[in-house]
C-alpha atoms as a PDB file:
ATOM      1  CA  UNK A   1       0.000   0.000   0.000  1.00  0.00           C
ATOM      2  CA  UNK A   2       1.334   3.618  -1.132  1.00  0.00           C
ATOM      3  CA  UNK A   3       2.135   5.865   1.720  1.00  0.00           C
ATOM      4  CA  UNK A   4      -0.784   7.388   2.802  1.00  0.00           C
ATOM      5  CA  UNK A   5      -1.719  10.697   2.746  1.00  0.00           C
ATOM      6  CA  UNK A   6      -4.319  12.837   5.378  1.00  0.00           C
ATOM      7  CA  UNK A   7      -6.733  14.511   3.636  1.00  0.00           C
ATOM      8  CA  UNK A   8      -9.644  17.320   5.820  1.00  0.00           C
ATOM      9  CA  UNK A   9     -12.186  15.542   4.426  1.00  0.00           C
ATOM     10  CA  UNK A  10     -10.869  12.538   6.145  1.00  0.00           C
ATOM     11  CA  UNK A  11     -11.244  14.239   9.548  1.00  0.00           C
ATOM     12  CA  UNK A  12     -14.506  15.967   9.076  1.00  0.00           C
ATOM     13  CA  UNK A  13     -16.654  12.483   8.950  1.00  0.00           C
ATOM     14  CA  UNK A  14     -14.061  10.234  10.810  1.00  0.00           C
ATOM     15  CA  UNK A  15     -15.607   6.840  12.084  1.00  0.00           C
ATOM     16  CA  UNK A  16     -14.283   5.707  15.019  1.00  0.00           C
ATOM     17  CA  UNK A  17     -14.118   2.273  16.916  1.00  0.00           C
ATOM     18  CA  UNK A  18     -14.491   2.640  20.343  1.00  0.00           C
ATOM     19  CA  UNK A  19     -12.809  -0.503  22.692  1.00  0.00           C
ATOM     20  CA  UNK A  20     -11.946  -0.344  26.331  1.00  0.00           C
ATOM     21  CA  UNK A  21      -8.050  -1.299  25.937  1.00  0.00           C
ATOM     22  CA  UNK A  22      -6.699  -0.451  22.908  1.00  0.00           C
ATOM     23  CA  UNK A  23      -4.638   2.259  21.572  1.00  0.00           C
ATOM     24  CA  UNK A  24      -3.190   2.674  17.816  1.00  0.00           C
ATOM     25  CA  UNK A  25       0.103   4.214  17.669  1.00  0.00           C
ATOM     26  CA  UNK A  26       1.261   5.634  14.010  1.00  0.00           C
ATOM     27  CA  UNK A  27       3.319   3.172  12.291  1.00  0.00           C
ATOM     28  CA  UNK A  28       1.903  -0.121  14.185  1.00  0.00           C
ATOM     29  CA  UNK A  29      -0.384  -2.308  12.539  1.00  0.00           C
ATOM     30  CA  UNK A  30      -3.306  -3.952  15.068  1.00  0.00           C
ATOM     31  CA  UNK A  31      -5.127  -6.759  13.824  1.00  0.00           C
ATOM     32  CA  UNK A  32      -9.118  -6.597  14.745  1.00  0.00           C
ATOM     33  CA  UNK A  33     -11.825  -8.863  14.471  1.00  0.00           C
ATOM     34  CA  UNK A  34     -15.347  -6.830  13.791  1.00  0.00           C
ATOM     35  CA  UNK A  35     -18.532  -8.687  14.498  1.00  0.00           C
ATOM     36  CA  UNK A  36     -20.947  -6.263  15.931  1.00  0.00           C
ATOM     37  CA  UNK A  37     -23.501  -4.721  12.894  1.00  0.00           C
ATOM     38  CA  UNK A  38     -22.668  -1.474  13.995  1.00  0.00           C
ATOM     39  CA  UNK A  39     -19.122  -1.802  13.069  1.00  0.00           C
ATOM     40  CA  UNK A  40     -19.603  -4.196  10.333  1.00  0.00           C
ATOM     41  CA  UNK A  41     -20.952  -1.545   8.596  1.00  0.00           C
ATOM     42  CA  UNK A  42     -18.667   1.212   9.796  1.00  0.00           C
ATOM     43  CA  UNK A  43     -15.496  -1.264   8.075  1.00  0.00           C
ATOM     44  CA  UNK A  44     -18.120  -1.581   4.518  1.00  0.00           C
ATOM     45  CA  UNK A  45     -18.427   2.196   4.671  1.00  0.00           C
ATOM     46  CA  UNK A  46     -14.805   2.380   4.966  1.00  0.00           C
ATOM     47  CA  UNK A  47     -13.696   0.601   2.645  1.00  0.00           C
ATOM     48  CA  UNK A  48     -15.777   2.044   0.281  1.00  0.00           C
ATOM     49  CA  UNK A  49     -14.239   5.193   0.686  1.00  0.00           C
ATOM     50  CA  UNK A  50     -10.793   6.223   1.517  1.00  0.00           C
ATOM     51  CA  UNK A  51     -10.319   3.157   3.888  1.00  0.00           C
ATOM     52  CA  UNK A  52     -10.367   5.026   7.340  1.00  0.00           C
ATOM     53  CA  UNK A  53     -11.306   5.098  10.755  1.00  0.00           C
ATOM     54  CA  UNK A  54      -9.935   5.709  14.360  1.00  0.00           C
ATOM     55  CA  UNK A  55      -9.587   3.441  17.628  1.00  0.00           C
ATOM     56  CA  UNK A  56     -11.001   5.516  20.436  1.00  0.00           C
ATOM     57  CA  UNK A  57     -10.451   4.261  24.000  1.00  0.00           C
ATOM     58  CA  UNK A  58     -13.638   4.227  25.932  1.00  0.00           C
ATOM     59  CA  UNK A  59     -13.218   6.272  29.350  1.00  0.00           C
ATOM     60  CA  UNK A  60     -14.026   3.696  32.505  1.00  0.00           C
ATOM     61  CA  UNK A  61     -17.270   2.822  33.334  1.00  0.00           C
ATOM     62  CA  UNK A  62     -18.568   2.618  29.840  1.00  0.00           C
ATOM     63  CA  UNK A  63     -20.456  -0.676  30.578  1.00  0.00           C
ATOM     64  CA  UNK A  64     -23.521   0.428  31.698  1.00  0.00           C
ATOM     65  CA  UNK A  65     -23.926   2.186  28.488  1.00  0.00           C
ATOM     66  CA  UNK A  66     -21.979   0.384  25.587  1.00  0.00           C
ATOM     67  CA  UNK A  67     -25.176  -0.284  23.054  1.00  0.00           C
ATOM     68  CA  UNK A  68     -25.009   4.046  23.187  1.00  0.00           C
ATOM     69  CA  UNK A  69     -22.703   6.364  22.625  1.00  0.00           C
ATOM     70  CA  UNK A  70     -20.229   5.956  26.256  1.00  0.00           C
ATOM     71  CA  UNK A  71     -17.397   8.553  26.613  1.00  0.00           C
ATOM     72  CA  UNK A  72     -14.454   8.491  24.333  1.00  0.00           C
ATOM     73  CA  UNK A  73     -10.667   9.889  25.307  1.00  0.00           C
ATOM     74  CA  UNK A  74     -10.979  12.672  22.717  1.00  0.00           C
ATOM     75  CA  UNK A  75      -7.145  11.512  21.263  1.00  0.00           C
ATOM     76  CA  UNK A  76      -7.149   8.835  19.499  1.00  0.00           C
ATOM     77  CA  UNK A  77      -5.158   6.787  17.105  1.00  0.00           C
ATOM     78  CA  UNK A  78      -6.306   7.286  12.747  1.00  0.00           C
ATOM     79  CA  UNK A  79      -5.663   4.464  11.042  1.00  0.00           C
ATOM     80  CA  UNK A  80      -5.929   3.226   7.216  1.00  0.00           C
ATOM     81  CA  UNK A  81      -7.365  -0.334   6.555  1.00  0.00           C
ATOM     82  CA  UNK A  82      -3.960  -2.230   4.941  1.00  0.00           C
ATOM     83  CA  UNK A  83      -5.788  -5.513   4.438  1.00  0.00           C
ATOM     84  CA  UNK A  84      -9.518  -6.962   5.267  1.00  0.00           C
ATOM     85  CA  UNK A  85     -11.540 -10.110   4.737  1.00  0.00           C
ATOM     86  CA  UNK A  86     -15.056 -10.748   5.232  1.00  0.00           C
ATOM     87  CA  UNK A  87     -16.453 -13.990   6.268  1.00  0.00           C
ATOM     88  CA  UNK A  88     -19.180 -15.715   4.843  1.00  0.00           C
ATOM     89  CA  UNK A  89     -21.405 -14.444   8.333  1.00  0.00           C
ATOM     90  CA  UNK A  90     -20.400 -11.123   7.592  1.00  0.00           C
ATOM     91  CA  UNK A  91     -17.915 -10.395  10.118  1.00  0.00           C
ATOM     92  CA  UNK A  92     -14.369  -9.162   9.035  1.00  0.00           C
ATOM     93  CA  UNK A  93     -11.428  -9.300   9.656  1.00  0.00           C
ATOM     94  CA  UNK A  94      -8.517  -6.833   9.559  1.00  0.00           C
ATOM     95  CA  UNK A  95      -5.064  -5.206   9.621  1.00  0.00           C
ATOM     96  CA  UNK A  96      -5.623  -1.166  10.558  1.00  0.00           C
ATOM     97  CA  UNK A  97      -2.267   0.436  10.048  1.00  0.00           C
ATOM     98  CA  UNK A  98      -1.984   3.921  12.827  1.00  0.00           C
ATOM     99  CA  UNK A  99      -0.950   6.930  10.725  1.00  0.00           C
ATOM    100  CA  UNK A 100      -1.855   9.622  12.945  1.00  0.00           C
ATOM    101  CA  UNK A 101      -3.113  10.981  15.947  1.00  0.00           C
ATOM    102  CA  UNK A 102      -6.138  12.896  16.225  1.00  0.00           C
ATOM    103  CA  UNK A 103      -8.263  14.749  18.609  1.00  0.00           C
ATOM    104  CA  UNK A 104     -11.844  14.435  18.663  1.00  0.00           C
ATOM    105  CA  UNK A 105     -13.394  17.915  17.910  1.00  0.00           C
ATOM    106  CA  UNK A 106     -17.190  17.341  18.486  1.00  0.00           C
ATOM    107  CA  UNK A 107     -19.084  14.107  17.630  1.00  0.00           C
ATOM    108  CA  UNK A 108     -21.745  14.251  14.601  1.00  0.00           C
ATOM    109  CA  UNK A 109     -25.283  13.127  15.517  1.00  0.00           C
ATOM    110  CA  UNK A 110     -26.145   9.664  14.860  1.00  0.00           C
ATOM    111  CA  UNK A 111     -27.154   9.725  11.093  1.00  0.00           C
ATOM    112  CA  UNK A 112     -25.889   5.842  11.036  1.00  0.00           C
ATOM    113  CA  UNK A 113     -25.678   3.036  12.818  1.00  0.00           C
ATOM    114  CA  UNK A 114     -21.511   3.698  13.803  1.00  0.00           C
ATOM    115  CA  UNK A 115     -20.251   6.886  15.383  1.00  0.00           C
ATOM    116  CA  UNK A 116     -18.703   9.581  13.449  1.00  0.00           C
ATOM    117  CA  UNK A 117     -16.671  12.457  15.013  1.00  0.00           C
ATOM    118  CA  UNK A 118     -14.966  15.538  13.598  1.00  0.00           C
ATOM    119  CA  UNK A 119     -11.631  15.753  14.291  1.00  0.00           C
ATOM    120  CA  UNK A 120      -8.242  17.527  14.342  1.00  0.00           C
ATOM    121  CA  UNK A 121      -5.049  16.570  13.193  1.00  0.00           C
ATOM    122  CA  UNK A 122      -2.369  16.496  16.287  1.00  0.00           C
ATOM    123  CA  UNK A 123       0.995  16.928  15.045  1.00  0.00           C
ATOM    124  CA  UNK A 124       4.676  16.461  17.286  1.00  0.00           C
ATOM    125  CA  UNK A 125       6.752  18.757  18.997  1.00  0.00           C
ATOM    126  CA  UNK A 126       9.825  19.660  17.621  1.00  0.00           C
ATOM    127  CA  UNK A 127      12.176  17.428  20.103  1.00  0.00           C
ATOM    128  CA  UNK A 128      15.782  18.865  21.741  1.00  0.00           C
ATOM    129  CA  UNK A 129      18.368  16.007  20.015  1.00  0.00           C
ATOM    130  CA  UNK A 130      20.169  15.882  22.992  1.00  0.00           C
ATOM    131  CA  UNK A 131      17.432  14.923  24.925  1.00  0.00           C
ATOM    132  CA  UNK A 132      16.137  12.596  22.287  1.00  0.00           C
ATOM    133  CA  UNK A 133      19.833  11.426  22.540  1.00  0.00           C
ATOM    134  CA  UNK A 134      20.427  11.127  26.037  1.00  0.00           C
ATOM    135  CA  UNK A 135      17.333   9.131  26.244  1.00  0.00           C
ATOM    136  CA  UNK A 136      18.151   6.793  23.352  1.00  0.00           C
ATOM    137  CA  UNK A 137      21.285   5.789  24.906  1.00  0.00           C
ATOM    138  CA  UNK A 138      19.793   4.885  28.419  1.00  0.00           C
ATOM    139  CA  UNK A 139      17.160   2.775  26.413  1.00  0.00           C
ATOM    140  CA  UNK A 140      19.582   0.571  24.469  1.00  0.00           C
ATOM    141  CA  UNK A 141      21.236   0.268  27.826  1.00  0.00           C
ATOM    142  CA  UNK A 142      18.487  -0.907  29.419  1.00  0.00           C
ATOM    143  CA  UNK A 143      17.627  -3.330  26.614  1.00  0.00           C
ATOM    144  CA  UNK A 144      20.382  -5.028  27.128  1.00  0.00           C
ATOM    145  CA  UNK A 145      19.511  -6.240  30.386  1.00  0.00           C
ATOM    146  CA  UNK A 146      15.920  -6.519  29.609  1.00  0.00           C
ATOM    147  CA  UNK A 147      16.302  -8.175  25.837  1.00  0.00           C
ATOM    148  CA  UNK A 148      16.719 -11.846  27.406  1.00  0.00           C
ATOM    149  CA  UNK A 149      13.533 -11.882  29.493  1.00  0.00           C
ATOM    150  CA  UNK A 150      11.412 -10.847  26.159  1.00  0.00           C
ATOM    151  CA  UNK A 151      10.052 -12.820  23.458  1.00  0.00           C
ATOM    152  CA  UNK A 152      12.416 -13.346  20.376  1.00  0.00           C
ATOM    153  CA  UNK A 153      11.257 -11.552  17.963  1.00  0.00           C
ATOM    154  CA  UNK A 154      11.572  -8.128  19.954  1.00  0.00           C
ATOM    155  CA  UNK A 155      14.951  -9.038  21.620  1.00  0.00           C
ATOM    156  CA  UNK A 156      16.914  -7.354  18.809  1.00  0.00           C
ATOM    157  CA  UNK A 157      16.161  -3.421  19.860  1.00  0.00           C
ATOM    158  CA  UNK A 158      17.854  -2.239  16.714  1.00  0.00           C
ATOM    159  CA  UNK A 159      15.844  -4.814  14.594  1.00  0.00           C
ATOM    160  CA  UNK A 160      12.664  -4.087  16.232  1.00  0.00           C
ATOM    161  CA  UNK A 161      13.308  -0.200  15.628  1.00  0.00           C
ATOM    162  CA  UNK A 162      14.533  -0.632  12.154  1.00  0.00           C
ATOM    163  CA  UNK A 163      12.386   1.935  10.017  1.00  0.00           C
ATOM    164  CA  UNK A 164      11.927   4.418  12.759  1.00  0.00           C
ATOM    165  CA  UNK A 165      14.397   7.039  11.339  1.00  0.00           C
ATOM    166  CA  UNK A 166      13.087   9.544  13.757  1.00  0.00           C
ATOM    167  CA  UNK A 167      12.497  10.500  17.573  1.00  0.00           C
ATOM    168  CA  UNK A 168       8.504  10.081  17.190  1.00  0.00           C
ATOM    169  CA  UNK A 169       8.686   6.910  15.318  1.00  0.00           C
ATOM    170  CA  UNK A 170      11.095   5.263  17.270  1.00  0.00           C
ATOM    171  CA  UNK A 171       9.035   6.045  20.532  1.00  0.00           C
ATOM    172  CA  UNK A 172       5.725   4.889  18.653  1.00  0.00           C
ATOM    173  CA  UNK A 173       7.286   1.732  17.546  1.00  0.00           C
ATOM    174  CA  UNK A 174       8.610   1.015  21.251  1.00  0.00           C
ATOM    175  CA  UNK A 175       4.945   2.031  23.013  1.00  0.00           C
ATOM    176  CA  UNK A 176       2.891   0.026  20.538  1.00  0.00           C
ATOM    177  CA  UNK A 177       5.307  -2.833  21.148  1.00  0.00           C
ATOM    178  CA  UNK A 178       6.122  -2.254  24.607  1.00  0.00           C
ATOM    179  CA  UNK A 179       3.390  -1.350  26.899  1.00  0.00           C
ATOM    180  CA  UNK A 180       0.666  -3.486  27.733  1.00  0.00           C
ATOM    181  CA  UNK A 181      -1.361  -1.327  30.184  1.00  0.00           C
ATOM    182  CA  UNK A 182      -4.086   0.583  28.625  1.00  0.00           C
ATOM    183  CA  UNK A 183      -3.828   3.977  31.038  1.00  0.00           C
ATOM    184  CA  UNK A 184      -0.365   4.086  29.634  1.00  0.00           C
ATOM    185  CA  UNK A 185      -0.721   3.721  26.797  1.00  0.00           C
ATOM    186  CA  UNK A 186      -2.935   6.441  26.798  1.00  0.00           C
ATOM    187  CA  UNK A 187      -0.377   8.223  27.865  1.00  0.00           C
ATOM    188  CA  UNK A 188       1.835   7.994  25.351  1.00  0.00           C
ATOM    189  CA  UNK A 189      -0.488   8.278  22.991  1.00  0.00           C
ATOM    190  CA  UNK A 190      -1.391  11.850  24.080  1.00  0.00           C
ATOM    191  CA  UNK A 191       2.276  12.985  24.522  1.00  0.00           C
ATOM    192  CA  UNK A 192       3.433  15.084  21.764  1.00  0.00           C
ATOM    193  CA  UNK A 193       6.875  15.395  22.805  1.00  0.00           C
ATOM    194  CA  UNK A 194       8.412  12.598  21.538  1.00  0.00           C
ATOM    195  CA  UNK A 195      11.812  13.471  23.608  1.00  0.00           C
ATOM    196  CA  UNK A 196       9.184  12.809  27.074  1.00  0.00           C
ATOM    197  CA  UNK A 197       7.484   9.758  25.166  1.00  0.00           C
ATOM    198  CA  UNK A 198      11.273   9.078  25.160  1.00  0.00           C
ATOM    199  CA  UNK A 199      11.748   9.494  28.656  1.00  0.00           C
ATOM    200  CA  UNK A 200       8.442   8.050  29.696  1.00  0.00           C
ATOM    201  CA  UNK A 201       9.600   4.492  27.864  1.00  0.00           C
ATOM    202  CA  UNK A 202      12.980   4.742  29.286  1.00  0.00           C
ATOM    203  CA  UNK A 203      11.558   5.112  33.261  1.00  0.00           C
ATOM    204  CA  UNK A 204       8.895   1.771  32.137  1.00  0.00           C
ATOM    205  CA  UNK A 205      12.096  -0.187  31.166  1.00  0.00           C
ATOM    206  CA  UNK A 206      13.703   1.018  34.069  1.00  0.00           C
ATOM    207  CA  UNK A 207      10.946  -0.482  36.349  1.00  0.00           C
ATOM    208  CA  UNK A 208      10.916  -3.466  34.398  1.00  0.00           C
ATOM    209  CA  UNK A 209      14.799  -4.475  34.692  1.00  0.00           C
ATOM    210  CA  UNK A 210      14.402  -3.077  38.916  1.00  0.00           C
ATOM    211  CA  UNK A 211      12.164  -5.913  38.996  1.00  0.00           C
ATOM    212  CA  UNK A 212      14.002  -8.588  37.268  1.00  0.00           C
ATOM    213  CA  UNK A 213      17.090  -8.142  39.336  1.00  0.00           C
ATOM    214  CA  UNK A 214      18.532 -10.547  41.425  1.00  0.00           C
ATOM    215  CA  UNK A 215      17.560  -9.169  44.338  1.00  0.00           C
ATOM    216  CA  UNK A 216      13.994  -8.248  43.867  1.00  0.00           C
ATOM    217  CA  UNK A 217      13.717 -11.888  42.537  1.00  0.00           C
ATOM    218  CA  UNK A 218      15.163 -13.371  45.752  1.00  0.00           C
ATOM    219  CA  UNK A 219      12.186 -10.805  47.888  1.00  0.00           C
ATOM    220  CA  UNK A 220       9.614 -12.061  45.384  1.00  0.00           C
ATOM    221  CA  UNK A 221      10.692 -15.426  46.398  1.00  0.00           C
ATOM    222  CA  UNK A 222      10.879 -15.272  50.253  1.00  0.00           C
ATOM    223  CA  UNK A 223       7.839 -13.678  50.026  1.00  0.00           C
ATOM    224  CA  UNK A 224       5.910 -16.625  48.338  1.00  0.00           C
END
C-alpha cells in the first residue's frame, strides 16, 4: 500500500471504533476482528471510501452504556485499513495500520448506525536532540539487560526499531510494542513530545529491569 496521505475531508466524517483497551500508535499495525452490525458496517463504509477510521479508548465505566454512545478519550489513534476479509457471516477481519493521531473535535449526531466524530489533526513537537539522545542511549542500555527476558522476535532493539528514522517513530514503535497497560498507553499516545514519550519508555524499562534483578527476585521469592 502507497504511503498514505491525510486529507480534511478525512477528519470531518471520521468513524471511530471505540474498545476499552486499545490504543493505535502511528506506524503499528493492530489486527481486529469486527462482528458487531454497527461496526460491520462502519469497516463496509470504509472501505468504500478512503479506507479510514480511528480506535477511540472508551473512558471507565462505559459498561452500563456500551449499546449508546459511552465517553471516548478525545485523542485517538487514525488508522488506514492495509488488508480486510469478510467472512461468509459477515464479520471481518482486519489489519488497521496507525498513521496519525487525532483529537476528537465534536461528535456528529447519529445519522448511522456507527459513530462519526470531527476531528483535528495532532501533530509532534519539535524534540531537543540531545534529549532525544540522552534518552536513546539509556534505552539501548536498558535493553540489554531486559532483551533476554522478552520474546524473540523483539529481543533485537535495533531490529525491532529498524524503520523508525526519527524521535517520534522510534518512541511509537517502542509504546505500541512495549506497553501493555491501557492507562499508559494512553499516555503515550497523548504525549506530543516525543523526547518525554522518550523518557516516559525509558523510566517503564527502568521499572521493568528493577524488577528482574537478582535481588527483587530473591524478595519475590521469600515472600511466596
Amino acid at each position: 500500500m502507497s504511503r498514505f496521505v491525510l486529507e480534511p475531508a478525512d477528519l470531518a466524517e471520521l468513524p471511530i471504533f471505540p474498545l476499552p483497551q486499545v490504543t493505535l500508535f502511528p506506524g503499528a499495525v493492530l489486527p481486529l476482528h469486527v462482528f458487531e452490525p454497527r461496526y460491520r458496517e462502519m469497516v463496509a463504509a470504509a472501505l468504500a471510501g478512503r479506507r479510514v477510521m480511528a480506535l477511540a479508548r472508551l473512558q471507565p465505566g462505559f459498561e452500563g452504556d456500551y449499546e449508546g454512545r459511552p465517553a471516548v478519550f478525545d485523542v485517538c489513534g487514525l488508522g488506514q485499513i492495509e488488508s480486510c476479509s469478510e467472512r461468509g457471516d459477515g464479520r471481518f477481519d482486519l489489519s488497521l495500520r496507525g498513521v496519525a493521531r487525532v483529537r476528537i473535535v465534536a461528535e456528529l449526531p447519529p445519522e448511522r448506525a456507527f459513530r462519526q466524530v470531527q476531528a483535528q489533526l495532532l501533530k509532534d513537537a519539535l524534540p531537543a536532540p540531545a534529549l532525544v539522545a540522552a534518552w536513546q542511549a539509556k534505552l539501548r542500555t536498558l535493553w540489554v539487560r531486559l532483551a533476554p527476558h522478552l520474546p524473540e522476535p523483539v529481543r533485537d532493539l535495533k531490529a525491532l526499531t529498524r524503520g523508525a528514522d526519527d524521535a517520534a517513530a522510534f518512541s511509537d514503535r517502542l509504546a505500541a510494542t512495549l506497553v501493555a497497560d491501557p492507562e499508559a498507553s494512553q499516555e503515550l499516545l497523548e504525549e506530543l513530545d516525543p523526547a518525554e514519550r522518550l523518557r516516559l519508555l525509558t523510566s517503564r524499562v527502568q521499572e521493568l529491569v528493577d524488577a528482574l534483578s537478582p535481588a527483587s527476585v530473591a524478595r519475590d521469592n521469600a515472600l511466596n
